[in-house]
C-alpha atoms as a PDB file:
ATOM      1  CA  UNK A   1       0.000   0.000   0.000  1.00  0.00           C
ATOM      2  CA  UNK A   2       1.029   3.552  -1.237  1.00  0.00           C
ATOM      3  CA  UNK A   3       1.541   5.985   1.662  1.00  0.00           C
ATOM      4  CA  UNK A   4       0.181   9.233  -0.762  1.00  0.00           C
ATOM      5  CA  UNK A   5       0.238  12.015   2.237  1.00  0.00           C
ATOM      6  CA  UNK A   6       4.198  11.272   1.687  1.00  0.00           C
ATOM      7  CA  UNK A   7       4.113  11.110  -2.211  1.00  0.00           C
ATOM      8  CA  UNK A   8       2.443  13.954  -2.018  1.00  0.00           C
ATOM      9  CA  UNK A   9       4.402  16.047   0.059  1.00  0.00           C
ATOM     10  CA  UNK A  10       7.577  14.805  -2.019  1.00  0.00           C
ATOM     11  CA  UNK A  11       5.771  15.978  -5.241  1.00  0.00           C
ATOM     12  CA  UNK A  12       5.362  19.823  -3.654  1.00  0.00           C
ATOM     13  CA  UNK A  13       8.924  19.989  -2.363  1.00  0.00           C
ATOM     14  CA  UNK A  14      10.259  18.892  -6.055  1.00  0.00           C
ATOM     15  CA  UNK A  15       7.944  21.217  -7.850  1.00  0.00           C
ATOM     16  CA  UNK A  16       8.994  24.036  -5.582  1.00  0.00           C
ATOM     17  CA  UNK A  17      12.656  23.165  -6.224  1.00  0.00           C
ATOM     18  CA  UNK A  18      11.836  23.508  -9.879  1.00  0.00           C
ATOM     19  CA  UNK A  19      10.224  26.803  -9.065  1.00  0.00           C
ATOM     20  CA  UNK A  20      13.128  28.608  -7.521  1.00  0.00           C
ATOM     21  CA  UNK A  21      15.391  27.359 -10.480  1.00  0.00           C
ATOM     22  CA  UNK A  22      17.421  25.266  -8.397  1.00  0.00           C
ATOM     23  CA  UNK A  23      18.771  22.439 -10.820  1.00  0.00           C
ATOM     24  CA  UNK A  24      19.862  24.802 -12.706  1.00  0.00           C
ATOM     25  CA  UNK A  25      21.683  27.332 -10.101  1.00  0.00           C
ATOM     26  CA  UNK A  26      22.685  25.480  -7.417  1.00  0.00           C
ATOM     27  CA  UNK A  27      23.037  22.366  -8.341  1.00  0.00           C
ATOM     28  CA  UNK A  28      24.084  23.255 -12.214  1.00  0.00           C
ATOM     29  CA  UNK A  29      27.757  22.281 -13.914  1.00  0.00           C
ATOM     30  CA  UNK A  30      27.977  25.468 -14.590  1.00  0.00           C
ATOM     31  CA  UNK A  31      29.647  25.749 -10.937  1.00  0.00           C
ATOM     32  CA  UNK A  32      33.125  24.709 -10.658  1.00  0.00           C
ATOM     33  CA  UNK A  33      32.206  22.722  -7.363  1.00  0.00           C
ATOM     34  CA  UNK A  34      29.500  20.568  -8.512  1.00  0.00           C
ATOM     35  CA  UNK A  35      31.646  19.838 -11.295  1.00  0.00           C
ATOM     36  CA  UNK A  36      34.130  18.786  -8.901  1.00  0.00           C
ATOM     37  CA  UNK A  37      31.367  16.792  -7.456  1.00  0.00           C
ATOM     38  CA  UNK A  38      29.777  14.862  -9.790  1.00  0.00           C
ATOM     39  CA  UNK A  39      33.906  14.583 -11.668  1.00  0.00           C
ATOM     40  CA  UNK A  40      34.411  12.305  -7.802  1.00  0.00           C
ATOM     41  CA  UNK A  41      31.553  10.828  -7.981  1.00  0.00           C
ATOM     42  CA  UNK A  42      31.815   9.550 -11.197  1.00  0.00           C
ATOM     43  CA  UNK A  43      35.152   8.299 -10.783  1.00  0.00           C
ATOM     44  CA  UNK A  44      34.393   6.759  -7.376  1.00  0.00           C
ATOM     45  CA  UNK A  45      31.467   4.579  -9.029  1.00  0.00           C
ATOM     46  CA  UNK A  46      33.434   3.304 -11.808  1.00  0.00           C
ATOM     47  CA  UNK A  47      36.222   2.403  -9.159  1.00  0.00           C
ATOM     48  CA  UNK A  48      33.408   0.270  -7.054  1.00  0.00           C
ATOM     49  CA  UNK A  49      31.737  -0.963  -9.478  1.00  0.00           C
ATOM     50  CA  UNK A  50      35.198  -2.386 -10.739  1.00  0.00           C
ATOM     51  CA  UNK A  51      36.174  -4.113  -7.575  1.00  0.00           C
ATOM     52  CA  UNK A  52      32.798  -5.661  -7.137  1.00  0.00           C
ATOM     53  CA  UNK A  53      33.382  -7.457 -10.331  1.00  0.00           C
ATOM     54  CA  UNK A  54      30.299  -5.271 -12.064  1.00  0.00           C
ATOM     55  CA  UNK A  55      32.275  -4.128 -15.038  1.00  0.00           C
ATOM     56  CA  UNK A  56      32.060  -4.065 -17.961  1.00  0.00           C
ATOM     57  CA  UNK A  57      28.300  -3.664 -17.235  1.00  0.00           C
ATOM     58  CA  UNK A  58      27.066  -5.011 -20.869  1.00  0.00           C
ATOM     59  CA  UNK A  59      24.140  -6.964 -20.446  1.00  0.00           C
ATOM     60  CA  UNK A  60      23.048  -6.446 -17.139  1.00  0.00           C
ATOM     61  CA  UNK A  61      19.503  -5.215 -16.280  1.00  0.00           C
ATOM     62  CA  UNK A  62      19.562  -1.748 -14.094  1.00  0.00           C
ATOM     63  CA  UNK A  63      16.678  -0.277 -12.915  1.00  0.00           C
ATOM     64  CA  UNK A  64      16.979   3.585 -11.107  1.00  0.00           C
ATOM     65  CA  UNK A  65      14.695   4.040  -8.786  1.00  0.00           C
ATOM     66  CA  UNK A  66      14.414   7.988  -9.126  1.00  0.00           C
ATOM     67  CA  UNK A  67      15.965   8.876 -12.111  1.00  0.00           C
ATOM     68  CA  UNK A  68      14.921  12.492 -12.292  1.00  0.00           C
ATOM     69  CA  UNK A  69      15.724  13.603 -15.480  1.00  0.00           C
ATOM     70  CA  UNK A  70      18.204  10.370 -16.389  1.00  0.00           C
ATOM     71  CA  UNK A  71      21.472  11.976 -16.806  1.00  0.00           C
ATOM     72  CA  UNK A  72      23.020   9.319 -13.824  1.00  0.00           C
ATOM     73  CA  UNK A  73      21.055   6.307 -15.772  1.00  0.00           C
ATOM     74  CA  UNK A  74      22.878   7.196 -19.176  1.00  0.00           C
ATOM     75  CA  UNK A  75      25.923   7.424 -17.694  1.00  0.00           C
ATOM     76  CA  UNK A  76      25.930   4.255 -17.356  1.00  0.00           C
ATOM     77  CA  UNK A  77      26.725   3.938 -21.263  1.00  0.00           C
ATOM     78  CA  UNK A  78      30.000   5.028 -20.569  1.00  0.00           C
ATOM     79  CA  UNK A  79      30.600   1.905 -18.415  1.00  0.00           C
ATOM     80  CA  UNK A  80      29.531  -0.611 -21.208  1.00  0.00           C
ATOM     81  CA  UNK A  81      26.270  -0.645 -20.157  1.00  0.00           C
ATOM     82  CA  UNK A  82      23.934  -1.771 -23.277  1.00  0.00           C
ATOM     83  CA  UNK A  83      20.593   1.181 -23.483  1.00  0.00           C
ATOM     84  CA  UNK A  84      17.849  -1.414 -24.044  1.00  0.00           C
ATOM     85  CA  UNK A  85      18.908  -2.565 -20.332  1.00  0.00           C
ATOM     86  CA  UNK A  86      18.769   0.283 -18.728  1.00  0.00           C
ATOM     87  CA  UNK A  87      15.476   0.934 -16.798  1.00  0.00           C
ATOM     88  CA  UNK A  88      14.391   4.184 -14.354  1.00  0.00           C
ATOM     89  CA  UNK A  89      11.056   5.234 -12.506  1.00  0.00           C
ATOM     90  CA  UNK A  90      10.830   8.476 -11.180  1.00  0.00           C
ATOM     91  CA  UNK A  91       7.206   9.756  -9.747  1.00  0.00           C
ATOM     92  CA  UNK A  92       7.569  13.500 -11.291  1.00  0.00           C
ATOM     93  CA  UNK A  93       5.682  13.372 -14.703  1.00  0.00           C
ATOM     94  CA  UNK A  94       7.564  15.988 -15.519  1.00  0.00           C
ATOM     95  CA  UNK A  95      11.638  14.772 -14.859  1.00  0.00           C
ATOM     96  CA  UNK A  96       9.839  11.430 -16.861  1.00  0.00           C
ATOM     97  CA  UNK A  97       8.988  13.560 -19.915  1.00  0.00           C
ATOM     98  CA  UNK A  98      12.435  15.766 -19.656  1.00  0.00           C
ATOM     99  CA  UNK A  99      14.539  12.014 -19.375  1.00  0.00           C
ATOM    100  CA  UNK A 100      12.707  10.469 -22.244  1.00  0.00           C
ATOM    101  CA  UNK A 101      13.539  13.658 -24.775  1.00  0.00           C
ATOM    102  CA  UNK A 102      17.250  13.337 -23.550  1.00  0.00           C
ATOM    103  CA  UNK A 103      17.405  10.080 -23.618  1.00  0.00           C
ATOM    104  CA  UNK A 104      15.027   8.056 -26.137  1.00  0.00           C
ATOM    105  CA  UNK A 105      17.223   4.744 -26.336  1.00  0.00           C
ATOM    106  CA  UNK A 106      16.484   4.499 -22.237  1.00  0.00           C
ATOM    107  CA  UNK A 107      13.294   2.768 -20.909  1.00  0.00           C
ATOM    108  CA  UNK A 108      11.761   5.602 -18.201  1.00  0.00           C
ATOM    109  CA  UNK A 109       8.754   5.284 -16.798  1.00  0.00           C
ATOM    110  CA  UNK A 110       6.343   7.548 -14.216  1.00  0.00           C
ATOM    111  CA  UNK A 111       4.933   5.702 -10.786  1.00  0.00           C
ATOM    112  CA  UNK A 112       5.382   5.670  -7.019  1.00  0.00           C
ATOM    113  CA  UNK A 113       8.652   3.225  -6.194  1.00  0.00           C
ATOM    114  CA  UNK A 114       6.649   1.465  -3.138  1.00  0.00           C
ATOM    115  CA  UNK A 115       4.534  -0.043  -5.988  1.00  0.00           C
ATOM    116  CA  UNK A 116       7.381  -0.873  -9.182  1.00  0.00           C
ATOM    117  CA  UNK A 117       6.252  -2.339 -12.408  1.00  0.00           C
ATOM    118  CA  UNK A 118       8.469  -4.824 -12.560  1.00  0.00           C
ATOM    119  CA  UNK A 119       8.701  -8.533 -12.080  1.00  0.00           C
ATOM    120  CA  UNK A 120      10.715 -10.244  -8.919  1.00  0.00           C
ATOM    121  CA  UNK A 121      14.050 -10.953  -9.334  1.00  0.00           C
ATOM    122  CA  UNK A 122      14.517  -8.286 -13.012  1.00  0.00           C
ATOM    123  CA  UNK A 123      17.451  -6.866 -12.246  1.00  0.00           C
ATOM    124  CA  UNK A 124      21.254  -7.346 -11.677  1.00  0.00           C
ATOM    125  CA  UNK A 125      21.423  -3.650 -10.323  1.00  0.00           C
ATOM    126  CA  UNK A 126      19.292  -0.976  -8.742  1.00  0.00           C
ATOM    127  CA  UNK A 127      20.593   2.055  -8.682  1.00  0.00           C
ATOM    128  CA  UNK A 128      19.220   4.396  -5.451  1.00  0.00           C
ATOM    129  CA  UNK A 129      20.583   8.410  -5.913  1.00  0.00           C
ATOM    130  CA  UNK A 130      19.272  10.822  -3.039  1.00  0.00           C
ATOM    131  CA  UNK A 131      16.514   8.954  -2.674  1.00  0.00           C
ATOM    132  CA  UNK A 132      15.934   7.767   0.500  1.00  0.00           C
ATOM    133  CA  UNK A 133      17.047  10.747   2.425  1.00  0.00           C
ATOM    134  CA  UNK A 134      14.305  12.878   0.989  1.00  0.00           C
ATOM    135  CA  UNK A 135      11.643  10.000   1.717  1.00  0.00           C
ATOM    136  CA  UNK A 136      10.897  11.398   5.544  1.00  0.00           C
ATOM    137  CA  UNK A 137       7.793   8.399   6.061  1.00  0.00           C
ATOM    138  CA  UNK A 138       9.837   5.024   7.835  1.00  0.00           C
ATOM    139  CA  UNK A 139       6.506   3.254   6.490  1.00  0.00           C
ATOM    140  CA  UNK A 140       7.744   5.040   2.726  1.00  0.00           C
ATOM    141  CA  UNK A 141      11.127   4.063   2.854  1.00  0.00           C
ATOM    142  CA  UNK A 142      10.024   0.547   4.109  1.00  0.00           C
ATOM    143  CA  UNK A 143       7.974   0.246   1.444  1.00  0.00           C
ATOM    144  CA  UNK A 144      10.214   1.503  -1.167  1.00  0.00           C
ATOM    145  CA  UNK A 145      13.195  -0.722   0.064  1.00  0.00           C
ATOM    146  CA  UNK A 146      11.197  -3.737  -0.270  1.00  0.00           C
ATOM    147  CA  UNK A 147       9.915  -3.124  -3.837  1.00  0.00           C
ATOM    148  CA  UNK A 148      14.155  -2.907  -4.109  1.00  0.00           C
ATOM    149  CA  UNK A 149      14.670  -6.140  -3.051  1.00  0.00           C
ATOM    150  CA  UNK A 150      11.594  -7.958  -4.745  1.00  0.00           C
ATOM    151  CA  UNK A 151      12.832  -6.830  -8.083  1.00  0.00           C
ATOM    152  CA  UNK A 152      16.628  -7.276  -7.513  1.00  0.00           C
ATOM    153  CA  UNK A 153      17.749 -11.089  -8.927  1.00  0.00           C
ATOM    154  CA  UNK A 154      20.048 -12.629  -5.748  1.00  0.00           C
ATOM    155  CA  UNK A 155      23.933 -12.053  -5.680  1.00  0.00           C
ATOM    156  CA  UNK A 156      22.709  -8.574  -7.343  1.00  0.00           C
ATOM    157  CA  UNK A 157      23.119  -5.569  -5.788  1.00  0.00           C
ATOM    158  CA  UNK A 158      22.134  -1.591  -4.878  1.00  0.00           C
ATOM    159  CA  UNK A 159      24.116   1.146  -5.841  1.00  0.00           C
ATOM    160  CA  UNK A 160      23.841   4.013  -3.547  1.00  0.00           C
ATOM    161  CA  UNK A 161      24.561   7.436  -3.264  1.00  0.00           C
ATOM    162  CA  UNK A 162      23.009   9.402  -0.709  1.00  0.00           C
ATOM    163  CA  UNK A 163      23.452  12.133   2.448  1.00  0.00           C
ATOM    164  CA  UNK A 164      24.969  10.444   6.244  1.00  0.00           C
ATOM    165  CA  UNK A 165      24.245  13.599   7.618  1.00  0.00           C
ATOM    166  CA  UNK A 166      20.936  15.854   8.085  1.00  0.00           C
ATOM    167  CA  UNK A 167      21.485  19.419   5.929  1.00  0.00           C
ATOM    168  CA  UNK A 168      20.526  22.240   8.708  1.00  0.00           C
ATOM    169  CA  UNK A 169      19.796  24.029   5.798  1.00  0.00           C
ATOM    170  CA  UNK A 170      17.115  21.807   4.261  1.00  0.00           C
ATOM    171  CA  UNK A 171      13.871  20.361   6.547  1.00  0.00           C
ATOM    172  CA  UNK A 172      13.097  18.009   3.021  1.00  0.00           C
ATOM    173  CA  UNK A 173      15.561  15.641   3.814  1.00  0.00           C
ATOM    174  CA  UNK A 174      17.413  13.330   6.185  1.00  0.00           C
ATOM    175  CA  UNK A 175      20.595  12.213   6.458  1.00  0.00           C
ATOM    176  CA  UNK A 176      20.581   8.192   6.167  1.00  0.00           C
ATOM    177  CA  UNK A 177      23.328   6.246   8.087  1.00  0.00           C
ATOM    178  CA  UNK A 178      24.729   3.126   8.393  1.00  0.00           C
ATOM    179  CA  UNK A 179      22.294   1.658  10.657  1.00  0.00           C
ATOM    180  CA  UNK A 180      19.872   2.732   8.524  1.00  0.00           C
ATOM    181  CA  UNK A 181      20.875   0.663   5.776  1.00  0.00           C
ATOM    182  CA  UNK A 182      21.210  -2.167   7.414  1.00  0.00           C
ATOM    183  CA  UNK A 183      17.160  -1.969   8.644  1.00  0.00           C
ATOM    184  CA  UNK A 184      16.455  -0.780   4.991  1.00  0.00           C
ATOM    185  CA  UNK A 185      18.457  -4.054   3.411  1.00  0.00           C
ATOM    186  CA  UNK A 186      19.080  -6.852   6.169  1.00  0.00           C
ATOM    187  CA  UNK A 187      20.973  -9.414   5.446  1.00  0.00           C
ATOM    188  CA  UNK A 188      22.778  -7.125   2.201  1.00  0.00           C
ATOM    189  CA  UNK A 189      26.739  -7.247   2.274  1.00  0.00           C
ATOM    190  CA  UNK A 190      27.905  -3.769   2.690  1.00  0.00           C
ATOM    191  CA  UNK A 191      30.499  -1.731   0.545  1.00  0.00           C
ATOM    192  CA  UNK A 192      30.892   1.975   1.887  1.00  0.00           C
ATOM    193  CA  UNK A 193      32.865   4.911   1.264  1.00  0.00           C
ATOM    194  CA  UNK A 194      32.503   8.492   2.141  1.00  0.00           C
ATOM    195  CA  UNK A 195      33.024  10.935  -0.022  1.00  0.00           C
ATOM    196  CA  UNK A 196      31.407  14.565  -1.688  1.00  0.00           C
ATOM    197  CA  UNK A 197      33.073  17.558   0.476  1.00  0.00           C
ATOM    198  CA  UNK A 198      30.385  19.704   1.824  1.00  0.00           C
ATOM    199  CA  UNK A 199      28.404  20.890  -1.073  1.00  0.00           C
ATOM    200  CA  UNK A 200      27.808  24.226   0.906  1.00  0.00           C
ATOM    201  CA  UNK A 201      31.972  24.367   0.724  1.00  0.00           C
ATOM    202  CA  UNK A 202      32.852  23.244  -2.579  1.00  0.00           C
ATOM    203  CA  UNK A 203      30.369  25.588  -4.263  1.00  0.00           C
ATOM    204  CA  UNK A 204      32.207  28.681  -2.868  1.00  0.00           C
ATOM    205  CA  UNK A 205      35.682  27.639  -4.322  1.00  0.00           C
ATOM    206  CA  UNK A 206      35.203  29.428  -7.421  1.00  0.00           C
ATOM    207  CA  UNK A 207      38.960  29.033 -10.065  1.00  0.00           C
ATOM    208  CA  UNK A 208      40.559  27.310  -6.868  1.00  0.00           C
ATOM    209  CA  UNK A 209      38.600  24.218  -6.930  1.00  0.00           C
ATOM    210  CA  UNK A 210      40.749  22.301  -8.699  1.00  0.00           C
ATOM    211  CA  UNK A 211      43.369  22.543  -6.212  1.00  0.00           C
ATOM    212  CA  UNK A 212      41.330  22.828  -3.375  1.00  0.00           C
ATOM    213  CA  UNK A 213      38.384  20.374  -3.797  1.00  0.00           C
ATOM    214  CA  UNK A 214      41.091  16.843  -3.542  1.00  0.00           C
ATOM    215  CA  UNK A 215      42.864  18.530  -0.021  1.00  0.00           C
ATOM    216  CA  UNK A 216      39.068  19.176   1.078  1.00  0.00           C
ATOM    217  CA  UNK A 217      37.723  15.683   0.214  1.00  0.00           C
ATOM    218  CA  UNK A 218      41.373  14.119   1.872  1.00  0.00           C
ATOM    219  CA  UNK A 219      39.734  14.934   5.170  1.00  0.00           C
ATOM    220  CA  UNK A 220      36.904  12.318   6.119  1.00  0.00           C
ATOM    221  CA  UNK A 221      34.546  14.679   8.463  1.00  0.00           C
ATOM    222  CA  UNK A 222      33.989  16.943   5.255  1.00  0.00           C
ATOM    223  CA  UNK A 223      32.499  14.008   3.368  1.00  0.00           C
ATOM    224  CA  UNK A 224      29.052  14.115   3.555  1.00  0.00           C
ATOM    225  CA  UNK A 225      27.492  10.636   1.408  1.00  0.00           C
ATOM    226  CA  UNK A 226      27.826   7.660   1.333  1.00  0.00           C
ATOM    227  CA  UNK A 227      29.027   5.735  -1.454  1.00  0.00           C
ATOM    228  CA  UNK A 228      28.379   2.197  -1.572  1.00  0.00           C
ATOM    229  CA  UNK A 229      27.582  -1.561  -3.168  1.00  0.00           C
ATOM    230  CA  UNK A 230      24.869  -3.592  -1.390  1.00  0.00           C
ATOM    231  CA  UNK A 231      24.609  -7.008  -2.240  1.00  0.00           C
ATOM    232  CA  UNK A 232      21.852  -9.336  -1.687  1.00  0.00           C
ATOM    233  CA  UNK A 233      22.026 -12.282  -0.658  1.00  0.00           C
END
């Protein structure tokens, strides 16, 4: 069962985020930080990825549970990953329509992640970005972490990127920490690393980044997600 009050609620906070141009200003490549960002992140993923024996990705089926606008999904190309596997669900009509103009070849479709389309046991890899620390509803992110499981084939696992601390500056989310994931996916083997200086930080570093973002992100207290494989058993 759906919990809507939440769905809801998650549907007003992303269409006011939309509103206020955010995407685009704060969280655009056009800053030298988020650049610096997403250029770790990237990296980062390949390298785990690698050592979980994922690569090259070719045939296997990923689904991203909140794809937004599918940029992180088609990424995936770049790691071998073959476009008629590559699945997302995201519940903004809106980031579904932007995802499919961008990216045609990908399979995107709208709906509510505590109920997924999909068969049990689809997938090789789920892919969860900043999802579950803007889900505030336990019963929500129960729900949603199930649907995860169902649909994810054993020895497969979760790729996750998300906050491990609360943002005093935001009330929409939550940080999500270790013992979280380990309620959300008992029983998963766990492969975490920090990493993402303080976005509040990086985006103030301007033509220094590129010196300053690595000494920033060598010091573990400034590195605010959580990278990480979960595998099912």
């Amino acid at each position: 069962m759906t919990t809507e009050p939440e769905a809801r609620r998650l549907e007003a906070v992303y269409e006011d985020y939309e509103a206020r141009g955010l995407p685009s200003t704060r969280w655009g490549a056009a800053n030298p930080g988020n650049r610096a960002i997403m250029a770790e992140r990237r990296r980062l993923t390949s390298r785990l990825l690698a050592e979980s024996g994922l690569l090259p990705l070719g045939s296997r089926e990923v689904l991203e549970v909140g794809c937004g606008t599918g940029h992180v999904l088609a990424g995936l190309l770049e790691l071998g990953a073959e476009s008629d596997r590559l699945h997302g669900i995201d519940l903004l009509p809106g980031r579904v329509e932007e995802a499919r103009r961008s990216y045609p070849q990908l399979d995107v479709v709208q709906g509510n992640a505590e109920q997924l389309p999909f068969a049990d046991e689809s997938f090789d890899l789920v892919m969860l970005s900043v999802v579950f620390s803007s889900i505030l509803d336990p019963r929500m992110q129960r729900n949603v972490a199930d649907e995860c499981i169902r649909v994810l084939r054993r020895g497969g696992a979760v790729l996750w990127y998300d906050f491990r601390y609360d943002n005093p500056s935001n009330p929409h989310v939550r940080g999500v920490r270790r013992r979280d994931l380990e309620r959300l996916f008992p029983g998963f083997r766990f492969s975490l690393r920090t990493l993402t200086v303080v976005p509040q930080i990086a985006r103030r570093l301007g033509p220094l980044t590129s010196t300053i973002y690595p000494l920033l992100a060598a010091l573990p207290p400034l590195r605010t997600y959580y990278l990480g494989i979960l595998v099912k058993p």
